[in-house]
PDB file of N, CA and C in Angstrom:
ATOM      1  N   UNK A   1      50.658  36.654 -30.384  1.00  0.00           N
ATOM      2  CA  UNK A   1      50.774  37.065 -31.764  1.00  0.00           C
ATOM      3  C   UNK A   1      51.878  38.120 -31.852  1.00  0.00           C
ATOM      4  N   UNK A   2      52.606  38.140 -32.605  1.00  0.00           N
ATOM      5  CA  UNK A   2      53.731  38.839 -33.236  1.00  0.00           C
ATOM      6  C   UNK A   2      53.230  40.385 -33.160  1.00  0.00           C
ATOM      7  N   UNK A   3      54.047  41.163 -33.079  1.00  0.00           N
ATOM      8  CA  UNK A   3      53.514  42.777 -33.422  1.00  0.00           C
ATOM      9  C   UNK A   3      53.959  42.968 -35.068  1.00  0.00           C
ATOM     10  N   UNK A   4      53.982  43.961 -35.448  1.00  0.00           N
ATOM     11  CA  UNK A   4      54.578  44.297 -37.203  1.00  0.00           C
ATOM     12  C   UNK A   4      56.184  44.293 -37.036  1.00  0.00           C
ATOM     13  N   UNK A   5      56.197  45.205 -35.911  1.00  0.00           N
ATOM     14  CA  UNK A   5      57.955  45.388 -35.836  1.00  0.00           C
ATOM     15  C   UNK A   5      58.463  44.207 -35.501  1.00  0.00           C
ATOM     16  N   UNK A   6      57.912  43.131 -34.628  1.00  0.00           N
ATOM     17  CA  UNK A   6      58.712  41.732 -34.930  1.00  0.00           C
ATOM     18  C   UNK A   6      58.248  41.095 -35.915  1.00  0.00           C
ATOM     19  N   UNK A   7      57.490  41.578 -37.075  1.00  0.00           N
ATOM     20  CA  UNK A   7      57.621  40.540 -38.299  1.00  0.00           C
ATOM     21  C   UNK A   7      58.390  41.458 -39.271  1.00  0.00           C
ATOM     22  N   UNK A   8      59.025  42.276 -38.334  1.00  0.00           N
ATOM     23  CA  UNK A   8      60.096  43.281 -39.858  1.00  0.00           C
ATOM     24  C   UNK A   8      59.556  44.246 -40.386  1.00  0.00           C
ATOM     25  N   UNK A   9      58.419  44.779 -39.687  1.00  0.00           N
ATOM     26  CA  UNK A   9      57.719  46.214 -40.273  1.00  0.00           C
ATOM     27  C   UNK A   9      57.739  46.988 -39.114  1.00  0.00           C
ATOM     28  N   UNK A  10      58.776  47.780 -38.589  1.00  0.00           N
ATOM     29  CA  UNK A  10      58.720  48.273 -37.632  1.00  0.00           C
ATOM     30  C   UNK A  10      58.162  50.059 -37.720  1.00  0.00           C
ATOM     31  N   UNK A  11      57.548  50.611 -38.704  1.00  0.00           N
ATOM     32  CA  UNK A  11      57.181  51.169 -39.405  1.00  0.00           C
ATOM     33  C   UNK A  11      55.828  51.445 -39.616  1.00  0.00           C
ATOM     34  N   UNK A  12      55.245  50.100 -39.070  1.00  0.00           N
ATOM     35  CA  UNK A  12      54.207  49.372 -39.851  1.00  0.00           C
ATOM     36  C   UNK A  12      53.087  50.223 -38.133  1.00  0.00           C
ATOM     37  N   UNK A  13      52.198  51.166 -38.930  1.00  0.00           N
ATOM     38  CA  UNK A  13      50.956  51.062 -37.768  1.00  0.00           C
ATOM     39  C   UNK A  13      49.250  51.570 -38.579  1.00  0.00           C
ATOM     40  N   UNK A  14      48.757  51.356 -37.628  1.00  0.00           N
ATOM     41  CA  UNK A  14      47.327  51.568 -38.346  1.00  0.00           C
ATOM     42  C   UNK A  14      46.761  52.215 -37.409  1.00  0.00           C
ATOM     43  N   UNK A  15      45.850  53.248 -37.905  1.00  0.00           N
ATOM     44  CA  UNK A  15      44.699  54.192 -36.695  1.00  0.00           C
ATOM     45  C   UNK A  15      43.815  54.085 -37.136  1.00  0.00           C
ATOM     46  N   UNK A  16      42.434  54.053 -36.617  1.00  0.00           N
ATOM     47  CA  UNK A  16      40.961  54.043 -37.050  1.00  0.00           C
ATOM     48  C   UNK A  16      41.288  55.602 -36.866  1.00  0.00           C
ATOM     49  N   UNK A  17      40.135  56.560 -38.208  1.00  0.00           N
ATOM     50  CA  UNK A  17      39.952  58.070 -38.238  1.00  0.00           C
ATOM     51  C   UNK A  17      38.783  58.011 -37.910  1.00  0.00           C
ATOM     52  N   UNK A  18      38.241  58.566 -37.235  1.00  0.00           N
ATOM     53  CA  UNK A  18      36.648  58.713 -37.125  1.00  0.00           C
ATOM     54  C   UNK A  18      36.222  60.491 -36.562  1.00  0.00           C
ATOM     55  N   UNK A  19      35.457  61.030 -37.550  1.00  0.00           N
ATOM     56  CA  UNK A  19      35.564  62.273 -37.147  1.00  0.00           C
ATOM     57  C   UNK A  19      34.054  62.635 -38.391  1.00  0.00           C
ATOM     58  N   UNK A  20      33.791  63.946 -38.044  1.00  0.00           N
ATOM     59  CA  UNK A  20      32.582  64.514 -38.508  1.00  0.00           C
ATOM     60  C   UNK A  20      32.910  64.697 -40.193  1.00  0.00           C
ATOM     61  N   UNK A  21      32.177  64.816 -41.446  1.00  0.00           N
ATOM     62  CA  UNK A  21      32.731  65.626 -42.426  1.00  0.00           C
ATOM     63  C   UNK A  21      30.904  65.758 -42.906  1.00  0.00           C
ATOM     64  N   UNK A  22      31.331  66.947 -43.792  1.00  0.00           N
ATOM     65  CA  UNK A  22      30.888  67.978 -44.555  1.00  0.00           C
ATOM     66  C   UNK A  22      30.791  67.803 -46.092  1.00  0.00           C
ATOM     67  N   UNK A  23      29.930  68.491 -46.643  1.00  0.00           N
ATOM     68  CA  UNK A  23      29.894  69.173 -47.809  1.00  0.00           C
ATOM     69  C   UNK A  23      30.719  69.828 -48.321  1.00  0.00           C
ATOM     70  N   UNK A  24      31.464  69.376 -49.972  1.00  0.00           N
ATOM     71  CA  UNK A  24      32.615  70.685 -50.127  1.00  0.00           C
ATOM     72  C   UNK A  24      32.054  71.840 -50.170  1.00  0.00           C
ATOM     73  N   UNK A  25      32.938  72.675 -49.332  1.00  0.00           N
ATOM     74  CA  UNK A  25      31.751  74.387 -49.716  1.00  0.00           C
ATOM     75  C   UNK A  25      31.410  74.363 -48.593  1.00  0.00           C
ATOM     76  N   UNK A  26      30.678  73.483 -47.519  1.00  0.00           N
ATOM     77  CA  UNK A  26      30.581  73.897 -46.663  1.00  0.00           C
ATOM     78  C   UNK A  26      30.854  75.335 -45.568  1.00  0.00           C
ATOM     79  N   UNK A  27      30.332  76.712 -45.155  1.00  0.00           N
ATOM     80  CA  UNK A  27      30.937  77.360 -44.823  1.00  0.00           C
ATOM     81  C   UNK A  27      31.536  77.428 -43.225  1.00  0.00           C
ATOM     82  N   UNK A  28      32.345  77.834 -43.261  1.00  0.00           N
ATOM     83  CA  UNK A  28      33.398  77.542 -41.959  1.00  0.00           C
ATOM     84  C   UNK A  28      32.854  77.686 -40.720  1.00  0.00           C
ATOM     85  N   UNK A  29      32.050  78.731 -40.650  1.00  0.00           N
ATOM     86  CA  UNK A  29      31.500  78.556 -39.527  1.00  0.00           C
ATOM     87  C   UNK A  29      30.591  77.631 -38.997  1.00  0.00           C
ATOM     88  N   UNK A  30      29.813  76.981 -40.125  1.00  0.00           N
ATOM     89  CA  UNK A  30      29.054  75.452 -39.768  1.00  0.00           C
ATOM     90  C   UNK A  30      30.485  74.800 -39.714  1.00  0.00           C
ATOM     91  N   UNK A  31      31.192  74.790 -40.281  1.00  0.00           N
ATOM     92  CA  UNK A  31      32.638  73.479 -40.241  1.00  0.00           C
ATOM     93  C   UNK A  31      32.960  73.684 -38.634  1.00  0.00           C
ATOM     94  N   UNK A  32      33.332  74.739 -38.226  1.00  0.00           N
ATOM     95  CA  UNK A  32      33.666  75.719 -36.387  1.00  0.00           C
ATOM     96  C   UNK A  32      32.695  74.552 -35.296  1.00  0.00           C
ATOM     97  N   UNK A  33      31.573  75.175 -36.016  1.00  0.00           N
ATOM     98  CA  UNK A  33      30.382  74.760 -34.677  1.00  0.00           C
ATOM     99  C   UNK A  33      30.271  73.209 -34.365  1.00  0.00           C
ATOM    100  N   UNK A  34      30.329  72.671 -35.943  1.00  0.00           N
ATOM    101  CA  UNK A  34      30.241  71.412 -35.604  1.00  0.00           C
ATOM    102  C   UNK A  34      31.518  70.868 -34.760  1.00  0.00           C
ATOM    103  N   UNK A  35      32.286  70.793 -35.175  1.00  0.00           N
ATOM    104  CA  UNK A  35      33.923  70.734 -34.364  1.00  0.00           C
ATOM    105  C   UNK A  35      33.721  71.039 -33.217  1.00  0.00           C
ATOM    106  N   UNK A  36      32.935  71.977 -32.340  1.00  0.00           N
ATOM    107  CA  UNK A  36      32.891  72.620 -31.493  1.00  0.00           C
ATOM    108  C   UNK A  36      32.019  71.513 -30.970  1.00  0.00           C
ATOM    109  N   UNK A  37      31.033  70.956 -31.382  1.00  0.00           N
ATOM    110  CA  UNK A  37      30.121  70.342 -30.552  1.00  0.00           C
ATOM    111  C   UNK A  37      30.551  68.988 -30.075  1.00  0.00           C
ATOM    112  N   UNK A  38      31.277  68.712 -31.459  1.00  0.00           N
ATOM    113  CA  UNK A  38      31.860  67.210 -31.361  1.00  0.00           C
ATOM    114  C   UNK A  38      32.188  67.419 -30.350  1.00  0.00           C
ATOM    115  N   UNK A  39      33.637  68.035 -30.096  1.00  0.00           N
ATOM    116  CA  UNK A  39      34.628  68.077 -29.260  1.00  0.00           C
ATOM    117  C   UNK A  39      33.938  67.654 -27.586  1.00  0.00           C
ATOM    118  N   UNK A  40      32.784  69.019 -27.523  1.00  0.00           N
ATOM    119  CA  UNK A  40      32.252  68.511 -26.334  1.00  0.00           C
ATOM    120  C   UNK A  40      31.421  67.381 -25.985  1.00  0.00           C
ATOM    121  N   UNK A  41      31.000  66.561 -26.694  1.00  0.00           N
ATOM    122  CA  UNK A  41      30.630  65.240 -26.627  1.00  0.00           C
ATOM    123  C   UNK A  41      31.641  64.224 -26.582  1.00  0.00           C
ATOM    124  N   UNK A  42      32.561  64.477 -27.219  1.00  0.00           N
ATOM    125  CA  UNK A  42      33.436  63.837 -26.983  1.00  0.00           C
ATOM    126  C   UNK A  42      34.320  63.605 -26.102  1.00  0.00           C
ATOM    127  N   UNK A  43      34.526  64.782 -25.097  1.00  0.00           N
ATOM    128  CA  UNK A  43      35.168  64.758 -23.804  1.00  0.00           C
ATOM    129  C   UNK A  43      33.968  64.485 -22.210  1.00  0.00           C
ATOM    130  N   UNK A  44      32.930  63.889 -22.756  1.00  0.00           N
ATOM    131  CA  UNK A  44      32.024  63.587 -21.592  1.00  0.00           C
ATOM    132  C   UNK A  44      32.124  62.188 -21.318  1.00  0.00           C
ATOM    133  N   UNK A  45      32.175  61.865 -19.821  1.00  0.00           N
ATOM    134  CA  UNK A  45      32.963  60.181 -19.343  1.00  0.00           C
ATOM    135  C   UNK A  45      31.973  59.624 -20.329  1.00  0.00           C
ATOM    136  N   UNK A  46      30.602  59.513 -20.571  1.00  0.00           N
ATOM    137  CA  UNK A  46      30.339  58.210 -21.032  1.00  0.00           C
ATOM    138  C   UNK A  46      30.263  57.932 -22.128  1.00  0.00           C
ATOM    139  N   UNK A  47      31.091  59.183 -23.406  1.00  0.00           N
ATOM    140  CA  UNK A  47      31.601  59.110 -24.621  1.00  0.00           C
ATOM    141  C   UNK A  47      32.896  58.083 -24.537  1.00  0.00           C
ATOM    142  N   UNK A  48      33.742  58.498 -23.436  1.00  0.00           N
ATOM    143  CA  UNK A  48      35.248  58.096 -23.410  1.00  0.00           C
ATOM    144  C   UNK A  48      35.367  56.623 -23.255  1.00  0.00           C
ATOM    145  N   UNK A  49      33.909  56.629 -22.061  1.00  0.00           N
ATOM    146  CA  UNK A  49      33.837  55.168 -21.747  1.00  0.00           C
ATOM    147  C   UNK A  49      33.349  54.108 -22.598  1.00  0.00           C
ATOM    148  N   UNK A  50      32.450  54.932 -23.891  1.00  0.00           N
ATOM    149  CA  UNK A  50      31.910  53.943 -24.579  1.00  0.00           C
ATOM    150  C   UNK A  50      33.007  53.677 -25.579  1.00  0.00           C
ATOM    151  N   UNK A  51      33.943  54.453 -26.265  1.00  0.00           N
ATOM    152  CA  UNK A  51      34.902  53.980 -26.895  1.00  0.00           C
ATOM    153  C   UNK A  51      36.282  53.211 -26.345  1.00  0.00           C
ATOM    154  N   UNK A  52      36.233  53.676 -24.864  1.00  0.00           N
ATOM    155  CA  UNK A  52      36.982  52.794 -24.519  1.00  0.00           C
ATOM    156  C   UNK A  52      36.697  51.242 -24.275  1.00  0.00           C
ATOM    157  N   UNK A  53      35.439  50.792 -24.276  1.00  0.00           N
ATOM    158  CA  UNK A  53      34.790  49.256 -24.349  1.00  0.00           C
ATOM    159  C   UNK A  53      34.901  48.967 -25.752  1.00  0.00           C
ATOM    160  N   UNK A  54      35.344  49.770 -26.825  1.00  0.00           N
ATOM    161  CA  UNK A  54      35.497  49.377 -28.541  1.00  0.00           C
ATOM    162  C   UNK A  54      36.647  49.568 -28.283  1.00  0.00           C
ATOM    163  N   UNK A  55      37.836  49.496 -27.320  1.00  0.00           N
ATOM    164  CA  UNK A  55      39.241  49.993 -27.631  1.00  0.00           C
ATOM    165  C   UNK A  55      39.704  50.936 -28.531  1.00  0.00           C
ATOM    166  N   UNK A  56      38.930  51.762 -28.309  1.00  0.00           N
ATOM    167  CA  UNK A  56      39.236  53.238 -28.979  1.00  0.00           C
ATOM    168  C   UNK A  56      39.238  54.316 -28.012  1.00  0.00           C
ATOM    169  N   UNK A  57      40.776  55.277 -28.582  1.00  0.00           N
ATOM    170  CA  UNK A  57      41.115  56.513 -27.656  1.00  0.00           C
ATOM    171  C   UNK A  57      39.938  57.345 -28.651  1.00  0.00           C
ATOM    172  N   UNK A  58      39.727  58.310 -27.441  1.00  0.00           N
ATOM    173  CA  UNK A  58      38.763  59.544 -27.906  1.00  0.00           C
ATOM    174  C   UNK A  58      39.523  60.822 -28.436  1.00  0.00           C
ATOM    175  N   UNK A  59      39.497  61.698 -29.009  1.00  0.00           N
ATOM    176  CA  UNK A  59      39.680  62.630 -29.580  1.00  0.00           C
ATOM    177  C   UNK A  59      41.090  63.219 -29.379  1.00  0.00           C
ATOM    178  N   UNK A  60      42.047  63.829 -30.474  1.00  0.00           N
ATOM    179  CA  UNK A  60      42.786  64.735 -30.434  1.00  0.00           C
ATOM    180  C   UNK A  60      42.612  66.516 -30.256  1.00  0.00           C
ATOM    181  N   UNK A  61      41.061  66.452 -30.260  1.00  0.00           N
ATOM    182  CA  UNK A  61      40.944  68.007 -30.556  1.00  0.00           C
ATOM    183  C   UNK A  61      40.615  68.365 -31.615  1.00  0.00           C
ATOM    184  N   UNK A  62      40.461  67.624 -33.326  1.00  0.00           N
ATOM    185  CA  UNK A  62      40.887  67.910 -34.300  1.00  0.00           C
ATOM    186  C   UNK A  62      40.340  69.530 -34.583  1.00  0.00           C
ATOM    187  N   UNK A  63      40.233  70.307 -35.461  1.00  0.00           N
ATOM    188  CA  UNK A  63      39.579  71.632 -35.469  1.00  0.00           C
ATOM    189  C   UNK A  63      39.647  71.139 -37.357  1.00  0.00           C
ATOM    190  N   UNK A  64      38.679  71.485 -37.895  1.00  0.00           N
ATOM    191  CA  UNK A  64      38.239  71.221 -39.299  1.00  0.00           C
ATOM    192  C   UNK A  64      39.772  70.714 -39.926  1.00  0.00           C
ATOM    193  N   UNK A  65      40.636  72.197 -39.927  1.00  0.00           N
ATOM    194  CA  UNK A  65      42.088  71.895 -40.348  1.00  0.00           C
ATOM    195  C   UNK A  65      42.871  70.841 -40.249  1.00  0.00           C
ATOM    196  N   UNK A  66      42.933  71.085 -38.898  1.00  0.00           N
ATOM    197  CA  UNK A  66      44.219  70.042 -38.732  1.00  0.00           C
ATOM    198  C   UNK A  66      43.374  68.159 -38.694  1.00  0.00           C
ATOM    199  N   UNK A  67      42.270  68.134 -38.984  1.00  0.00           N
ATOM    200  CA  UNK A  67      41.468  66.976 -39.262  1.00  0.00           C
ATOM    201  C   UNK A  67      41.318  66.605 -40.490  1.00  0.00           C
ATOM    202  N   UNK A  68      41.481  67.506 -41.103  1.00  0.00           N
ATOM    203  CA  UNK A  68      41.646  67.594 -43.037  1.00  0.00           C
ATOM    204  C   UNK A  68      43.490  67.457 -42.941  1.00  0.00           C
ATOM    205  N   UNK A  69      44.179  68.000 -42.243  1.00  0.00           N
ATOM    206  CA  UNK A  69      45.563  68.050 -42.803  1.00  0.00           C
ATOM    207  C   UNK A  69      46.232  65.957 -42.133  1.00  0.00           C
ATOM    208  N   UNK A  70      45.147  65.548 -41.142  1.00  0.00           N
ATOM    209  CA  UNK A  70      45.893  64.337 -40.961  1.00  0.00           C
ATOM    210  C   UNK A  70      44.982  63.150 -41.554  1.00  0.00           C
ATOM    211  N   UNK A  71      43.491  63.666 -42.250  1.00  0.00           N
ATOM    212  CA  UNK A  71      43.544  62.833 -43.245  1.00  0.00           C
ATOM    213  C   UNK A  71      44.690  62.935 -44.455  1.00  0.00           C
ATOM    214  N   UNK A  72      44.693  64.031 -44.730  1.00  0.00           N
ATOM    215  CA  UNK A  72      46.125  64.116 -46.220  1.00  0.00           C
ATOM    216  C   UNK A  72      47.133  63.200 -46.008  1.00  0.00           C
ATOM    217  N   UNK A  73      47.162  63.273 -44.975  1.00  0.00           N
ATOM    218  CA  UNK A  73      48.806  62.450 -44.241  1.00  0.00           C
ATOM    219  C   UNK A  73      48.331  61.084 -44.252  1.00  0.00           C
ATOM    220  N   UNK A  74      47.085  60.960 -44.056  1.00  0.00           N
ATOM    221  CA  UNK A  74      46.977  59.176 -43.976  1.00  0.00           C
ATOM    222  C   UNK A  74      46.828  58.747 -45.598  1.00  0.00           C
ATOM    223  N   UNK A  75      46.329  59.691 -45.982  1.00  0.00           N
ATOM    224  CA  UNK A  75      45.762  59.275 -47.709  1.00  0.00           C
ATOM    225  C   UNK A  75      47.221  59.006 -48.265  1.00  0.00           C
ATOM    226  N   UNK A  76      48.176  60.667 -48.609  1.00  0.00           N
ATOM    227  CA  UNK A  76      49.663  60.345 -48.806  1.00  0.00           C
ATOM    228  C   UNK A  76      50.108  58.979 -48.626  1.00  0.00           C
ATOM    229  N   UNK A  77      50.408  58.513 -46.848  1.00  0.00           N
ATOM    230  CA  UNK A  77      51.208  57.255 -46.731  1.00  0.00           C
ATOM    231  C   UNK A  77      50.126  55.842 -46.927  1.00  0.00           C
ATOM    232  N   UNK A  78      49.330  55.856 -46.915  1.00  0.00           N
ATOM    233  CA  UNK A  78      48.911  54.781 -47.781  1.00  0.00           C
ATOM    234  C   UNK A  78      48.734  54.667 -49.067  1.00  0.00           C
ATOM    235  N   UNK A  79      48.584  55.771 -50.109  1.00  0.00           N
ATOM    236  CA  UNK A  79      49.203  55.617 -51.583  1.00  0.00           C
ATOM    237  C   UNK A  79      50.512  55.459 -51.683  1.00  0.00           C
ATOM    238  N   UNK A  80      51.785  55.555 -50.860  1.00  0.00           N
ATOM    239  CA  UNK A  80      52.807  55.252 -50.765  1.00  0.00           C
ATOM    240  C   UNK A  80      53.425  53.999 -50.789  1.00  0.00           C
ATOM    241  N   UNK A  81      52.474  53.416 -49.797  1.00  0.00           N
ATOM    242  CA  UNK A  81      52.856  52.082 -49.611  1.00  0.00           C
ATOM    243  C   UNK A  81      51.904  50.792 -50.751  1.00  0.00           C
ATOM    244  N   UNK A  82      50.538  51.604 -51.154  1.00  0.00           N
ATOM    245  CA  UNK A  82      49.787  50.791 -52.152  1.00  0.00           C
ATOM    246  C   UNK A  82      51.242  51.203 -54.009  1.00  0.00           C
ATOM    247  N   UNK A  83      51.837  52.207 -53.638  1.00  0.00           N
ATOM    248  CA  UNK A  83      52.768  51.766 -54.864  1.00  0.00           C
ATOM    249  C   UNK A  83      54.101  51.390 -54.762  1.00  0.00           C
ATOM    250  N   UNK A  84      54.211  51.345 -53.353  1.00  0.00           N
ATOM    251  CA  UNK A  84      54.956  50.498 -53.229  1.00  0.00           C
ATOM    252  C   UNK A  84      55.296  49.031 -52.595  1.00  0.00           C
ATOM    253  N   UNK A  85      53.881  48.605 -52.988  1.00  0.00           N
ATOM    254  CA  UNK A  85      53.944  46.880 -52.993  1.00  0.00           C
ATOM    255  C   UNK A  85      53.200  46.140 -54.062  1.00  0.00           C
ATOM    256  N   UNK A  86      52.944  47.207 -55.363  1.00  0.00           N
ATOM    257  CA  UNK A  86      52.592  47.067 -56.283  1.00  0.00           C
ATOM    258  C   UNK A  86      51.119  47.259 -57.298  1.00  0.00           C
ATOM    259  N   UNK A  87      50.828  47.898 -56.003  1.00  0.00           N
ATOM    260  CA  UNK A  87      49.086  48.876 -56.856  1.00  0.00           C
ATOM    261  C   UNK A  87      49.471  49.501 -57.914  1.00  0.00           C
ATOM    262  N   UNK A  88      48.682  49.308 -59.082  1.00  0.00           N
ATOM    263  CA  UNK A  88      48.821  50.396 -60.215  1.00  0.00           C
ATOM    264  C   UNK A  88      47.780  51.136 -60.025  1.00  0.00           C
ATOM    265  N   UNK A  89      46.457  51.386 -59.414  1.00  0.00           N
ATOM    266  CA  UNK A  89      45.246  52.256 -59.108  1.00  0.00           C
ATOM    267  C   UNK A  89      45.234  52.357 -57.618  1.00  0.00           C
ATOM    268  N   UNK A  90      45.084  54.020 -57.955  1.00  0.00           N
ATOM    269  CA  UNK A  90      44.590  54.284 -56.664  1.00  0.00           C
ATOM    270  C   UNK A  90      43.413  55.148 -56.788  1.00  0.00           C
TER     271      UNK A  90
END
């Protein structure tokens, strides 16, 4: 099967997000701990191993922030591309 960049979307990629969320309001230090716990479940072999049998990489680290700032980034470029191939709702 073809990749995107040999059908002319070289541009073209997709990530599964999978990560903890919250309540708006939530206060930061429950936002901290949980992050904190994930993280360490998430770096134990038979976390890594079970997503690696779903072909999924395990964790960047996210910390509440920067897990909120690369959903923005995924939301952004996919309203980008839903208006620009002709969505009028997003």
């Amino acid at each position: 099967m073809p990749t995107s960049a040999e059908q002319g979307y070289p541009g073209f990629r997709q990530e599964g997000i999978h990560g903890p969320f919250g309540w708006k309001g939530m206060p930061p230090e429950l936002q901290a701990r949980i992050a904190e716990e994930a993280a360490v479940v998430a770096r134990k072999p038979a976390t890594v191993e079970r997503f690696r049998q779903a072909a999924q990489l395990v964790g960047r680290g996210a910390t509440p922030a920067s897990f909120a700032a690369l959903l923005e980034e995924q939301r952004q470029r996919w309203a980008a591309l839903a208006w620009e191939f002709g969505a009028n709702a997003l």
